[in-house]
Protein backbone atom coordinates (compact mmCIF):
# COMPACT_ATOMS: atom_id res chain seq x y z
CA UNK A 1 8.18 10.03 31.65
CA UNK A 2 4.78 12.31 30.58
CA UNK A 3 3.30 13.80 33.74
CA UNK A 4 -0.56 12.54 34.03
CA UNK A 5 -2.10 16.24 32.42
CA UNK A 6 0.35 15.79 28.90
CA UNK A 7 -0.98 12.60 29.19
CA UNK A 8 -4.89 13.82 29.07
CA UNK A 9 -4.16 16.22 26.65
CA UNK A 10 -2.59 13.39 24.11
CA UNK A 11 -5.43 11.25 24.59
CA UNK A 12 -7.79 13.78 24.68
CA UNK A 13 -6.34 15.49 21.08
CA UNK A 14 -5.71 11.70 19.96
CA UNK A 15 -9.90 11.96 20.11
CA UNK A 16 -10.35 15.06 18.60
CA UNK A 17 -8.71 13.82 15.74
CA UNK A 18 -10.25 10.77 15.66
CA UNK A 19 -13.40 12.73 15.75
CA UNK A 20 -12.59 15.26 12.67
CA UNK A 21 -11.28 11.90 11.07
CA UNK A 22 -14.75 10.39 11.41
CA UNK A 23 -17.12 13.96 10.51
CA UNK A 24 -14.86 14.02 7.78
CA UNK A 25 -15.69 10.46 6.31
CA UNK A 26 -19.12 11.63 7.42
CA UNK A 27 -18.84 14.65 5.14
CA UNK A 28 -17.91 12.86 2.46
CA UNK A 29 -20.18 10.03 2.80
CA UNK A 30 -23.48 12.31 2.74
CA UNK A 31 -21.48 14.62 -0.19
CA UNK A 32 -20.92 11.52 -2.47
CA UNK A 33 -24.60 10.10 -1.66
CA UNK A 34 -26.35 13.65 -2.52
CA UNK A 35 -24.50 14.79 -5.34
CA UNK A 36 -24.67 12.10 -7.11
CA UNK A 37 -28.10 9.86 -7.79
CA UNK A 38 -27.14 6.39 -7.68
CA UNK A 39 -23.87 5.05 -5.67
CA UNK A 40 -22.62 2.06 -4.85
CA UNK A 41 -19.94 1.58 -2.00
CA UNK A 42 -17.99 -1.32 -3.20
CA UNK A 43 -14.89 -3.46 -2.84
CA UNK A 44 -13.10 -2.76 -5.74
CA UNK A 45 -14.23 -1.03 -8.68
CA UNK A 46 -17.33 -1.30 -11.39
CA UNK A 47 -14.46 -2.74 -13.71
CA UNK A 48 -12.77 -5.02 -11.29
CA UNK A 49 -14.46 -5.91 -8.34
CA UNK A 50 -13.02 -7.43 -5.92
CA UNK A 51 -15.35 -9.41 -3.80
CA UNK A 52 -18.18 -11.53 -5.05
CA UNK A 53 -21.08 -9.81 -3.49
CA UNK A 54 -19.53 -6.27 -5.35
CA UNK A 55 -19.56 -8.43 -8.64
CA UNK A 56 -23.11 -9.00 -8.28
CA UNK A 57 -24.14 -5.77 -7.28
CA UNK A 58 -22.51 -4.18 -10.46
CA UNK A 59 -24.04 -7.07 -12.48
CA UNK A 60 -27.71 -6.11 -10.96
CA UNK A 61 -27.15 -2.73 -11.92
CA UNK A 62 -25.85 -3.41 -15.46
CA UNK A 63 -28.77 -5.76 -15.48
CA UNK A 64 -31.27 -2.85 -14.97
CA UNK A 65 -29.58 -0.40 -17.09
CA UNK A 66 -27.93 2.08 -14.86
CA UNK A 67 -26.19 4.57 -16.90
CA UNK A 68 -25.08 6.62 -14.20
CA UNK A 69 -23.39 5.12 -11.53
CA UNK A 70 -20.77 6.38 -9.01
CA UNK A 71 -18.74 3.52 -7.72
CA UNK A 72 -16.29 4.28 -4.02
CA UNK A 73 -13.90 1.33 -3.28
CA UNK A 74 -13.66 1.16 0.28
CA UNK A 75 -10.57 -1.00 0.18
CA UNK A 76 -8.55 1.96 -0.93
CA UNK A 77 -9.83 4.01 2.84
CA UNK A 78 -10.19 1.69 6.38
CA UNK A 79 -12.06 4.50 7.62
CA UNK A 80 -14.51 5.52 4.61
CA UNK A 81 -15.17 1.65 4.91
CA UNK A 82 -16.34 1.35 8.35
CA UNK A 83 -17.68 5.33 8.19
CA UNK A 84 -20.42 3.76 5.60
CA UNK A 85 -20.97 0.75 7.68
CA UNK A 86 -22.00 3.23 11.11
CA UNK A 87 -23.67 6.32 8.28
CA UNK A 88 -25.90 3.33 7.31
CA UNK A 89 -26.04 1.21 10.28
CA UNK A 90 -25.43 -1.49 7.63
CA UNK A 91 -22.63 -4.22 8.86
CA UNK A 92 -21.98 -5.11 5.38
CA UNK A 93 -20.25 -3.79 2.23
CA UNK A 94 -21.54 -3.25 -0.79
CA UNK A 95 -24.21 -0.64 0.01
CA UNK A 96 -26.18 1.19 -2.95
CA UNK A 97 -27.40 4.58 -2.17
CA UNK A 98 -30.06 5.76 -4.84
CA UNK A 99 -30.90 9.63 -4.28
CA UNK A 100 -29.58 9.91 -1.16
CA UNK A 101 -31.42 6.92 0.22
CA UNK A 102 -29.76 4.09 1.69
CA UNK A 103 -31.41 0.58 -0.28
CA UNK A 104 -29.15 -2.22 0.93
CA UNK A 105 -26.75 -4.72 0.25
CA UNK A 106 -26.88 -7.51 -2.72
CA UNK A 107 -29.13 -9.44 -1.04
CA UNK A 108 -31.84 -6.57 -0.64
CA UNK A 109 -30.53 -5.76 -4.27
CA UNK A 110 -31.14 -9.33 -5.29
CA UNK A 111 -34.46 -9.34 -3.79
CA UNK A 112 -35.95 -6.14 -5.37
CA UNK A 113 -34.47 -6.81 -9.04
CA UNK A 114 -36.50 -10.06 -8.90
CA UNK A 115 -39.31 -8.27 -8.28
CA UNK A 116 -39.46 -5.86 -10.99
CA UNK A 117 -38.61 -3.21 -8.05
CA UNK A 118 -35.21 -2.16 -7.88
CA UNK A 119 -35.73 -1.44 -11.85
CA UNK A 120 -38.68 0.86 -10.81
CA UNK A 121 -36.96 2.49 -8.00
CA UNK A 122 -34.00 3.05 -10.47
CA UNK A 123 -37.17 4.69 -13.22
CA UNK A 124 -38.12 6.86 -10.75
CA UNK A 125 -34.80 8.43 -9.92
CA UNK A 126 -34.79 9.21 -13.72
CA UNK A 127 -30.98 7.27 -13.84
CA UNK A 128 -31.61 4.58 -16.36
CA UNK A 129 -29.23 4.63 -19.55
């Protein structure tokens, strides 16, 4: 049997990792969403989504005339996909990111590409094909 203080020190290294786990998926959240100028956390991919709401995101985009567009599939990583749920404060998946910026999900993307303003967002980014 552990003695109590090996027992501390496993949980307590148990949530150090657990913390690097989750500044990593940080990391790489605010990498992918800088570097690149329009990206869309998805299930599935641009070619094969795998949830409706992903399939209308893409189509949105496709419907404005993004050329360049960064897709991550958060089904392949548990912890990328609830790392962008707490990075946006966002409960929902997909999420576009356009320069950084967190927009929304397909229903704010819904919303703003019947307004003429998700294609002017897009313009002003400079990231239409």
């Amino acid at each position: 049997m552990m003695s109590e203080s090996a027992q501390n020190e496993t949980t307590q290294n148990a949530a150090a990792e657990g913390e690097n786990a989750q500044a990593e998926v940080r990391d790489f959240i605010h990498e992918t969403i800088t570097t690149h100028p329009v990206v869309l956390f998805m299930k599935g991919t641009a070619q094969f989504p795998q949830c409706g709401f992903s399939a209308r995101a893409i189509q949105v985009l496709k419907e404005c005339g993004v050329g360049q567009l960064v897709t991550v599939n958060v089904l392949d990583d548990p912890e990328v996909r609830q790392g962008v749920k707490d990075y946006s404060n966002w409960p929902t998946i997909p999420q576009l990111y356009v320069k950084g910026e967190f927009v929304g999900g397909t229903d704010v993307m819904n919303e703003m590409h019947t307004k003429g303003e998700l294609a002017d967002l897009l313009k002003e980014a400079g990231v239409l094909g």
